[in-house]
Protein backbone atom coordinates (compact mmCIF):
# COMPACT_ATOMS: atom_id res chain seq x y z
CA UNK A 1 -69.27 256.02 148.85
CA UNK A 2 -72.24 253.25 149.37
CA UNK A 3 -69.69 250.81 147.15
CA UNK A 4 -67.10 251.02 149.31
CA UNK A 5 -68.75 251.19 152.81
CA UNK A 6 -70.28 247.75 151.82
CA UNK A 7 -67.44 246.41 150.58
CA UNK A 8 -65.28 247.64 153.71
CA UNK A 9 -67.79 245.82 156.02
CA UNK A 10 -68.01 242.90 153.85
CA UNK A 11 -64.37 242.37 154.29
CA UNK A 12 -64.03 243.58 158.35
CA UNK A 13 -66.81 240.38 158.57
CA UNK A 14 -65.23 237.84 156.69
CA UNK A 15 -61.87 238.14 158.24
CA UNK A 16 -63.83 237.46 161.35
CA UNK A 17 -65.60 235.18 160.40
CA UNK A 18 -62.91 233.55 159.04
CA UNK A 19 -60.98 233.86 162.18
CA UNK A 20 -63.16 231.65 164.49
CA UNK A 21 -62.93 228.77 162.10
CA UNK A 22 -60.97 226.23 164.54
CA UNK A 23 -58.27 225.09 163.33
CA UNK A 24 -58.22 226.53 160.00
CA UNK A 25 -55.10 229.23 160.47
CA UNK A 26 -52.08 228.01 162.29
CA UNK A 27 -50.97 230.97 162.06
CA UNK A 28 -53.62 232.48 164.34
CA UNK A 29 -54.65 230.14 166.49
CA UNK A 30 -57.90 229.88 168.90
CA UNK A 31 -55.78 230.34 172.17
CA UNK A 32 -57.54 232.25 175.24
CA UNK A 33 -55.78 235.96 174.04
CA UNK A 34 -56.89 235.65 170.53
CA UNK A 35 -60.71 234.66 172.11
CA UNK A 36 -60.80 237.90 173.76
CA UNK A 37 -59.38 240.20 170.70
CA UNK A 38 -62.09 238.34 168.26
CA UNK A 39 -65.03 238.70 171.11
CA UNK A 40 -64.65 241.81 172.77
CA UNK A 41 -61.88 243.96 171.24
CA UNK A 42 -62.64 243.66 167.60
CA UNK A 43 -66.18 244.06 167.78
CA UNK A 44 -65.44 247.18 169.97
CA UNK A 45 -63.13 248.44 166.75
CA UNK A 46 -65.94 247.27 164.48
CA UNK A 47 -68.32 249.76 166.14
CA UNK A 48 -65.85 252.87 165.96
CA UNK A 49 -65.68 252.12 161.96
CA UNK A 50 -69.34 252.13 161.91
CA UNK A 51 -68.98 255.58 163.48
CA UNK A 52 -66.36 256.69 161.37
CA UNK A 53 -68.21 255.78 158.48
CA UNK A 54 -71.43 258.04 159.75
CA UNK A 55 -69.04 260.92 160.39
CA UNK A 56 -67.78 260.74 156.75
CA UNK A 57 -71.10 260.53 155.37
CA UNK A 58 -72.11 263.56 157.46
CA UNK A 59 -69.62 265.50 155.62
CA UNK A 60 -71.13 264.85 152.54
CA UNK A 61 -73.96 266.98 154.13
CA UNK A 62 -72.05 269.67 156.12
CA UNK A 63 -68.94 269.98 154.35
CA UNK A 64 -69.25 269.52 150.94
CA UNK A 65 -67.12 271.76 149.89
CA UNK A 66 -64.60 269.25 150.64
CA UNK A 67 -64.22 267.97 147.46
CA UNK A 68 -63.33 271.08 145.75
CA UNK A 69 -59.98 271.43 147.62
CA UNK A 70 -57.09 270.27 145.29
CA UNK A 71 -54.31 268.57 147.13
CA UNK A 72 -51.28 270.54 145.20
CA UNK A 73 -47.75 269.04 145.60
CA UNK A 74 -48.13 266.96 148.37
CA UNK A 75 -44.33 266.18 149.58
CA UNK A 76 -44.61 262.19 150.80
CA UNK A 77 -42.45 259.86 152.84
CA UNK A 78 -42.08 256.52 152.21
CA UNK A 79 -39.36 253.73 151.65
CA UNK A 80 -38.34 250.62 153.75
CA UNK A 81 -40.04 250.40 157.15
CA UNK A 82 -37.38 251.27 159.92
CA UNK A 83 -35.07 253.57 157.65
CA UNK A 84 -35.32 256.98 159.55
CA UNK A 85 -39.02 257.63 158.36
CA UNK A 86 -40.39 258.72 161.64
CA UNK A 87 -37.30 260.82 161.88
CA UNK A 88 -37.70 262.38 158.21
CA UNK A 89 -41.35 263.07 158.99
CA UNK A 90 -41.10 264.62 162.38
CA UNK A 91 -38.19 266.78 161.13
CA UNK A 92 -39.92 268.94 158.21
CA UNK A 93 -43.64 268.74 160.12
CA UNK A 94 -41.90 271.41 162.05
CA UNK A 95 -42.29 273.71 159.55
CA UNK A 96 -45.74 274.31 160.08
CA UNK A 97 -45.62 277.55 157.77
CA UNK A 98 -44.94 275.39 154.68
CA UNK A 99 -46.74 271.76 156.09
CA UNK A 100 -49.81 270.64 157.70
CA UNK A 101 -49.82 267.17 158.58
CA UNK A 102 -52.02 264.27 160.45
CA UNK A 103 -51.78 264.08 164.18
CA UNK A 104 -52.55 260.36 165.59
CA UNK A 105 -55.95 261.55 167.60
CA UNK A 106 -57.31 263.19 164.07
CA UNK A 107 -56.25 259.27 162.02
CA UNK A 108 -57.07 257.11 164.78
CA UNK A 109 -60.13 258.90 165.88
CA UNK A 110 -61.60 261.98 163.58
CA UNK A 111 -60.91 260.64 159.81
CA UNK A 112 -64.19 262.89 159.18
CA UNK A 113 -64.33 266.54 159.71
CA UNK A 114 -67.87 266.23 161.21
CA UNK A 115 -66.08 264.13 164.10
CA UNK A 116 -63.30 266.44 164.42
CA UNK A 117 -65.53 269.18 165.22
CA UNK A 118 -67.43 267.02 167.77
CA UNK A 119 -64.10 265.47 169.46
CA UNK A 120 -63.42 269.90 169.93
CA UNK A 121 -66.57 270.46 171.55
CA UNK A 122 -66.14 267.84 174.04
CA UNK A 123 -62.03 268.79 174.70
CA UNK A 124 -63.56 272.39 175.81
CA UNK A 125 -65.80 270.84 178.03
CA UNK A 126 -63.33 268.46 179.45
CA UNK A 127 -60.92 271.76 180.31
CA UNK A 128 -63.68 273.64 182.07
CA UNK A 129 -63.33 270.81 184.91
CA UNK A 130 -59.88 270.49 185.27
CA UNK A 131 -59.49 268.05 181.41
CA UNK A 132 -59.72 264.57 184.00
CA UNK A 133 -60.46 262.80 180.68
CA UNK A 134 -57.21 264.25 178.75
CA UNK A 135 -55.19 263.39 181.76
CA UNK A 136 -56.68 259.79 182.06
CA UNK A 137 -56.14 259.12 177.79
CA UNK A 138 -53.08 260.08 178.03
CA UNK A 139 -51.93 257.85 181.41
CA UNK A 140 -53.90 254.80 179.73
CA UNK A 141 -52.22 255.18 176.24
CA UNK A 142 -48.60 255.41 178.37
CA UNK A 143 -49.79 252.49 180.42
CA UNK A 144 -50.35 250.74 177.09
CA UNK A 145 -47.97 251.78 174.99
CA UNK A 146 -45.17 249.81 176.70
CA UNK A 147 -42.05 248.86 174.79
CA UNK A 148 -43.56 250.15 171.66
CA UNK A 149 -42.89 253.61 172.37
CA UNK A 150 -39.27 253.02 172.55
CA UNK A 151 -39.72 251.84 168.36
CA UNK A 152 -42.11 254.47 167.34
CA UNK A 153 -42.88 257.76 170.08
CA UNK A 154 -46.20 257.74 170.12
CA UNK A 155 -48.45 261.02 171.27
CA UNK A 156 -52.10 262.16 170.04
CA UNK A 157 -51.16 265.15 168.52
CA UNK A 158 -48.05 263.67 167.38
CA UNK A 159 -47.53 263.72 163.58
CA UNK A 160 -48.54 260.16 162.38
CA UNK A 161 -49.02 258.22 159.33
CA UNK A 162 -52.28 258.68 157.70
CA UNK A 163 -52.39 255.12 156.17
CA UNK A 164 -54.37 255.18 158.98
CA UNK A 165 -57.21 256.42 157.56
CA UNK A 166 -57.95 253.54 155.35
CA UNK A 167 -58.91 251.70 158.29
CA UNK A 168 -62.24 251.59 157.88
CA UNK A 169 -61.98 250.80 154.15
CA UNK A 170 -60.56 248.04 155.53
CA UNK A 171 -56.89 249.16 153.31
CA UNK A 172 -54.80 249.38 156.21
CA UNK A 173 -51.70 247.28 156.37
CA UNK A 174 -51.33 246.70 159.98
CA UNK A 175 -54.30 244.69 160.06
CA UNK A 176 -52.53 242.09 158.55
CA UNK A 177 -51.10 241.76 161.70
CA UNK A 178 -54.44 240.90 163.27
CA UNK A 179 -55.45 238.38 159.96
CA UNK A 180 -52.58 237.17 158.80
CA UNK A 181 -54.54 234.70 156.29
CA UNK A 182 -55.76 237.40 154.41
CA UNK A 183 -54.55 237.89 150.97
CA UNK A 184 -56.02 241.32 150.29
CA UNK A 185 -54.31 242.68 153.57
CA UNK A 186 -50.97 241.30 151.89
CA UNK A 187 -51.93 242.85 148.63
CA UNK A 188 -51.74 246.25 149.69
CA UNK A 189 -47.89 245.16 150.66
CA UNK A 190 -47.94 244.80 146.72
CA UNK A 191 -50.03 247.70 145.41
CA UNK A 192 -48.32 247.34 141.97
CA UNK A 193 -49.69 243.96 141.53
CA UNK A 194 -53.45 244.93 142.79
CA UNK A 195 -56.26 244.83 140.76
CA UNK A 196 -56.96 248.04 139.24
CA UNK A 197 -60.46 248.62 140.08
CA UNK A 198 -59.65 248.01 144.11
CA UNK A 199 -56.48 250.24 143.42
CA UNK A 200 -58.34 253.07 142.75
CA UNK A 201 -61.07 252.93 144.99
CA UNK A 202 -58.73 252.74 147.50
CA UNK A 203 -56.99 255.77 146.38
CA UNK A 204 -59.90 257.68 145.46
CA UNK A 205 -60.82 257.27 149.29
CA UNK A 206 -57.64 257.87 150.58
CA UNK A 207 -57.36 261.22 148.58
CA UNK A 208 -60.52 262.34 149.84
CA UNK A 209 -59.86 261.92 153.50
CA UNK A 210 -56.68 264.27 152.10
CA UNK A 211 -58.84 266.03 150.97
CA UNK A 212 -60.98 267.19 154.35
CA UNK A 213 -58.26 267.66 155.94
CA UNK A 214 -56.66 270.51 153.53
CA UNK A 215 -59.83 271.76 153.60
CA UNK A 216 -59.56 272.21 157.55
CA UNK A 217 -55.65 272.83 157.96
CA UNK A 218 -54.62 273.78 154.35
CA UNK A 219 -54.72 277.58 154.36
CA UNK A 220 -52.29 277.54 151.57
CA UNK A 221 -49.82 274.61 152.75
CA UNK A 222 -48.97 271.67 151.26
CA UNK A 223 -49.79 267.91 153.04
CA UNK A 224 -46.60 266.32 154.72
CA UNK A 225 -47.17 262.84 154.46
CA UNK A 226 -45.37 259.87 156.07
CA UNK A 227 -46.26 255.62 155.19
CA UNK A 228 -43.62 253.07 155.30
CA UNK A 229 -45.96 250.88 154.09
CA UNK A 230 -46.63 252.99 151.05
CA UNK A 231 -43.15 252.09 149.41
CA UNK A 232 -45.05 249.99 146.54
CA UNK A 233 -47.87 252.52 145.98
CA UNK A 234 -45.53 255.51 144.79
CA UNK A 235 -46.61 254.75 141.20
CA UNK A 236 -50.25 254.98 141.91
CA UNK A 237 -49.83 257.89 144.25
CA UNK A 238 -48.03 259.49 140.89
CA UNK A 239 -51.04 258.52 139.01
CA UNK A 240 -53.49 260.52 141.77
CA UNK A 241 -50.73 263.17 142.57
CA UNK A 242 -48.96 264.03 139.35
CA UNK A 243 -47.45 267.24 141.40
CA UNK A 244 -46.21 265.29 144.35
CA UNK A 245 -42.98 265.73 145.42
CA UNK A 246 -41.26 262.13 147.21
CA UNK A 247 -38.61 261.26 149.83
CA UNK A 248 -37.60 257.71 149.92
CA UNK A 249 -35.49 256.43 152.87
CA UNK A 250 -33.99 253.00 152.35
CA UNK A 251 -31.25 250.88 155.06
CA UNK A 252 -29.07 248.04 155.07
CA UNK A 253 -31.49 244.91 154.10
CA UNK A 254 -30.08 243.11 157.08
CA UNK A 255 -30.64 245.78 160.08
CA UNK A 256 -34.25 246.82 158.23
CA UNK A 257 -35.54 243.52 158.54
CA UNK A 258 -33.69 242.69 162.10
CA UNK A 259 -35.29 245.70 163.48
CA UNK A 260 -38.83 245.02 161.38
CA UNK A 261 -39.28 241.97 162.78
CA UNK A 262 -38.17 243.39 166.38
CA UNK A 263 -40.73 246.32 165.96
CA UNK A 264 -43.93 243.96 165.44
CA UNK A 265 -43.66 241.87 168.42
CA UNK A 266 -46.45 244.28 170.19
CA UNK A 267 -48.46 243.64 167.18
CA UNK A 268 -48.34 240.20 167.50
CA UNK A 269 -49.36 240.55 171.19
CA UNK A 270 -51.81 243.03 170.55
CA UNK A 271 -54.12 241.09 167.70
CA UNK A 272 -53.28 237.69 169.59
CA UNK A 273 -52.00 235.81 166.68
CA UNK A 274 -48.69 234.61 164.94
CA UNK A 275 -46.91 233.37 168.61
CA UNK A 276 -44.29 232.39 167.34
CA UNK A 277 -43.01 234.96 165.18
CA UNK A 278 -42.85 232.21 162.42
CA UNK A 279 -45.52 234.11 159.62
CA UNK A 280 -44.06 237.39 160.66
CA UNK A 281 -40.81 236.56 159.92
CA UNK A 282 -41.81 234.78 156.33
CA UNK A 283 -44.19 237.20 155.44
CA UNK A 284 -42.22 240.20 155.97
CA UNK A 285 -38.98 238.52 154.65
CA UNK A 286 -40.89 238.62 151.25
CA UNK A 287 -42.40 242.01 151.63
CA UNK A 288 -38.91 243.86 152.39
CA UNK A 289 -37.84 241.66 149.13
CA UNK A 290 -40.53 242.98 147.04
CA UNK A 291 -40.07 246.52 148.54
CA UNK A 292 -36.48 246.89 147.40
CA UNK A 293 -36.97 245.21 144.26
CA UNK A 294 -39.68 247.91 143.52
CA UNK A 295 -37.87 251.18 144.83
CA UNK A 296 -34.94 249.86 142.62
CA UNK A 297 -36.54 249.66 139.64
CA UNK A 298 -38.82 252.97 140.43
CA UNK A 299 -35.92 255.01 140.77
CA UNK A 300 -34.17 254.20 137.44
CA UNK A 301 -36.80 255.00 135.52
CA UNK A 302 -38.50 257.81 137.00
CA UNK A 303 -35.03 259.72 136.75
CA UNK A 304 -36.78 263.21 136.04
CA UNK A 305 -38.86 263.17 138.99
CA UNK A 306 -38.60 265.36 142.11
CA UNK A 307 -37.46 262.35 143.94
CA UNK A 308 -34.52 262.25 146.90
CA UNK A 309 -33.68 258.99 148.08
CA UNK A 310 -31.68 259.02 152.07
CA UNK A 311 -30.05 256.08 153.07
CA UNK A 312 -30.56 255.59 157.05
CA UNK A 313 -26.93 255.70 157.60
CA UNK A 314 -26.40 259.31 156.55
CA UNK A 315 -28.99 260.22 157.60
CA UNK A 316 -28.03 258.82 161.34
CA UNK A 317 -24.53 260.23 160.49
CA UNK A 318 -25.04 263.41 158.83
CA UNK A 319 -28.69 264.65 159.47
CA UNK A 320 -28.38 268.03 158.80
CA UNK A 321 -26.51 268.12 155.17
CA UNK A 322 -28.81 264.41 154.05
CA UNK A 323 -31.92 266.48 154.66
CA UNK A 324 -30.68 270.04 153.47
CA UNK A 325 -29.83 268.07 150.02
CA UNK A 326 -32.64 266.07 149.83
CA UNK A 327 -35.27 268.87 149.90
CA UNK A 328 -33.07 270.52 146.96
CA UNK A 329 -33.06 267.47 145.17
CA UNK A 330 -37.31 267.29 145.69
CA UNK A 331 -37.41 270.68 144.86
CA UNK A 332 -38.98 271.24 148.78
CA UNK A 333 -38.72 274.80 150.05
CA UNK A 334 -37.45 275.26 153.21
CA UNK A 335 -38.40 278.34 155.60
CA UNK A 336 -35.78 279.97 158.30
CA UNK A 337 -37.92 278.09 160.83
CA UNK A 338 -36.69 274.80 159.30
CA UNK A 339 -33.43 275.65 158.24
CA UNK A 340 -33.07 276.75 161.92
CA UNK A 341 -34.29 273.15 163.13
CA UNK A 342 -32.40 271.21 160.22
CA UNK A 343 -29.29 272.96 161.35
CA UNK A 344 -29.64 272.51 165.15
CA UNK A 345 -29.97 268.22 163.94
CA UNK A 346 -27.20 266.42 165.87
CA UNK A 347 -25.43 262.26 164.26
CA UNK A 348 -27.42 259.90 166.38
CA UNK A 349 -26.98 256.55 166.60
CA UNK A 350 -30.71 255.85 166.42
CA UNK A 351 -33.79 255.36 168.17
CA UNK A 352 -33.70 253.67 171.57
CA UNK A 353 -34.96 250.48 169.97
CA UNK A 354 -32.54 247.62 170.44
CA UNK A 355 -32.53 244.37 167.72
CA UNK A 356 -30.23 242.02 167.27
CA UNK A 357 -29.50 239.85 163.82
CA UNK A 358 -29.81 236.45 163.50
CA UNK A 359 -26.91 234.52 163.05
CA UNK A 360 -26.13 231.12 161.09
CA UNK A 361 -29.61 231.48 159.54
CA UNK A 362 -29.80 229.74 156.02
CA UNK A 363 -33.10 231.87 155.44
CA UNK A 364 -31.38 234.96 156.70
CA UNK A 365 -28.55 234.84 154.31
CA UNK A 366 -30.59 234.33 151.28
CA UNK A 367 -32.47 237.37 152.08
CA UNK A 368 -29.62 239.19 152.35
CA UNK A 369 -28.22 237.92 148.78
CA UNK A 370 -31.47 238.55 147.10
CA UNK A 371 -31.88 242.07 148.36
CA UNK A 372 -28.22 243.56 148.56
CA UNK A 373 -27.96 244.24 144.73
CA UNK A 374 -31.26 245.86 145.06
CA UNK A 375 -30.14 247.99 147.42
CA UNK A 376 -27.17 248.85 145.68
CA UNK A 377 -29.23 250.04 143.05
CA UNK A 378 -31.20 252.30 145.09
CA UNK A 379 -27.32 254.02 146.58
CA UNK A 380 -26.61 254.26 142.92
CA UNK A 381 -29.23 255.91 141.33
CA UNK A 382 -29.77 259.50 140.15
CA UNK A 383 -32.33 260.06 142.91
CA UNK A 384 -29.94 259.01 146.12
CA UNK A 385 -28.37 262.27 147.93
CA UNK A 386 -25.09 262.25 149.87
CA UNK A 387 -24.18 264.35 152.23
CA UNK A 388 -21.31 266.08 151.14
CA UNK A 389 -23.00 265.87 147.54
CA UNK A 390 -24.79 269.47 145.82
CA UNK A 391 -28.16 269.16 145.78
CA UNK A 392 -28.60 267.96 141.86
CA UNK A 393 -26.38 264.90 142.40
């Protein structure tokens, strides 16, 4: 663990270092917002990874039988960002009988059991008065949460996506929102092309914060796991997880990266950099390229896999028979809790966030001629269900 503590804080300094070079990033520019994110808030974040770090290493010394628990057909979600994830996700973590998954308090602020256990301690304290703190958490995180709960609902004991946890490893995609210069934040966009040796360190951490937190919530139930951004890693997590049982949701190139690009403007507030939406727009443009690209090819050739692909507009259309066939597909039991829930699903016409497409743009249209046979791959492939398909389809 020593290895990759130093190089996680080898590469939290250099991007901010990095950062405070004038003039070096157009893309991030030294404006007054970006000042106070380098100055006050990262450095605050800096700290918390620190203590992060000190709670993991404290389970090697109160928990080690951590690292015995096996992580036994995980069932993951992944596929293009903005294709009904969330939905998928939410949907099955009600069967908490068959699932356990990660909440947004235990990713954000209890990676390590040993912090878990202290976070407890103080939450029964905090009830004996009256739980002022709970009440003022959860007012601030509304207060801050803005327009960005209207994309992605956001609550602390929410299920959330445990990508996450690689935050103080310093894998975590969304920082690349807060360094966009940095090319191993795009990298792990583009986990097939990583080197090997960061690949699996990476993994080998990520596993073991699976790993504590089976060995807290398993009790004989298999990890639900949700990352959009993990649509290039499902080789790898085949490699680590030879058991696992995958979901992929794809959409329409065109509305995916419309409503991508729509989704990240608080992002780009938040970490103070990319004003203009130009980077986003590029950068993102190539990873939604790459993404499809790679889920087409993955599909046709891991045929005999329990895979299910979904396509966002049956799921929107048809939730109830998309999600019924996909588990059969993945070979995902279901219990009469979830069947109940599954069946009580009702078409929507999505989430509450509103996009719009740009139109007449040269850049625009060649995405959407690079990316539509892709797609038409994925719809075509063994692995995609249909709703008024059986099951083995």
């Amino acid at each position: 663990m020593t290895r990759i503590i130093l190089s996680s804080f080898k590469r939290h300094l250099t991007w901010w270092w990095a950062s405070i070079w004038p003039g070096r990033h157009p893309d991030a520019p030294l404006h007054l917002r970006r000042w106070i994110f380098l100055l006050i808030a990262y450095p605050i974040f800096l700290a918390i990874q620190a203590g992060h770090w000190v709670g993991l290493l404290c389970d090697e010394l109160f928990f080690p039988d951590y690292r015995k628990v096996e992580v036994k057909a995980p069932v993951f979600i992944t596929g293009i960002p903005r294709s009904g994830t969330t939905f998928l996700h939410r949907t099955l973590a009600v069967d908490d009988s068959q699932f356990t998954t990660v909440s947004m308090w235990e990713a954000l602020l209890a990676p390590s059991l040993t912090q878990r256990h202290i976070i407890r301690g103080f939450a029964a304290l905090d009830r004996v008065f009256g739980s002022p703190v709970r009440r003022g958490v959860h007012w601030g995180m509304a207060r801050r949460s803005g327009d960005f709960d209207k994309i992605h609902e956001l609550g602390w004991r929410a299920p959330e996506e445990d990508y996450l946890f690689l935050l103080p490893a310093g894998g975590c995609f969304i920082l690349l929102m807060a360094f966009p210069f940095s090319d191993s934040l795009s990298t792990l966009a583009r986990l097939d092309a990583a080197d090997p040796a960061e690949r699996r360190q990476l993994l080998e951490f990520y596993r073991s914060c699976l790993q504590r937190h089976l060995y807290e919530h398993g009790s004989g139930r298999s990890l639900l796991s949700k990352n959009a951004a993990f649509a290039t890693w499902s080789d790898a997590l085949f490699e680590f997880f030879p058991d696992m049982r995958l979901l992929v949701c794809v959409r329409k190139p065109a509305a995916a990266l419309s409503s991508q690009l729509s989704s990240l403007r608080p992002a780009r507030q938040f970490f103070a950099a990319d004003p203009g939406g130009n980077w986003t727009s590029r950068q993102f443009t190539e990873i939604l390229k790459h993404s499809y690209a790679y889920l087409a090819d993955f599909l046709a050739t891991h045929a005999n896999r329990p895979i299910a692909a979904i396509d966002h507009a049956d799921l929107a259309a048809h939730p109830a028979a998309c999600i019924t066939r996909a588990l059969g597909h993945a070979g995902i039991g279901t219990s009469a809790k979830l069947c109940e829930h599954i069946d009580s699903l009702e078409p929507h016409e999505g989430s509450r966030h509103r996009h719009s497409l740009p139109a007449d743009d040269p850049e625009f249209d060649a995405f959407k001629r690079c990316t539509e046979p892709d797609y038409a791959a994925i719809l075509q492939s063994s692995a995609r269900v249909r709703p008024g398909s059986t099951p083995d389809a």
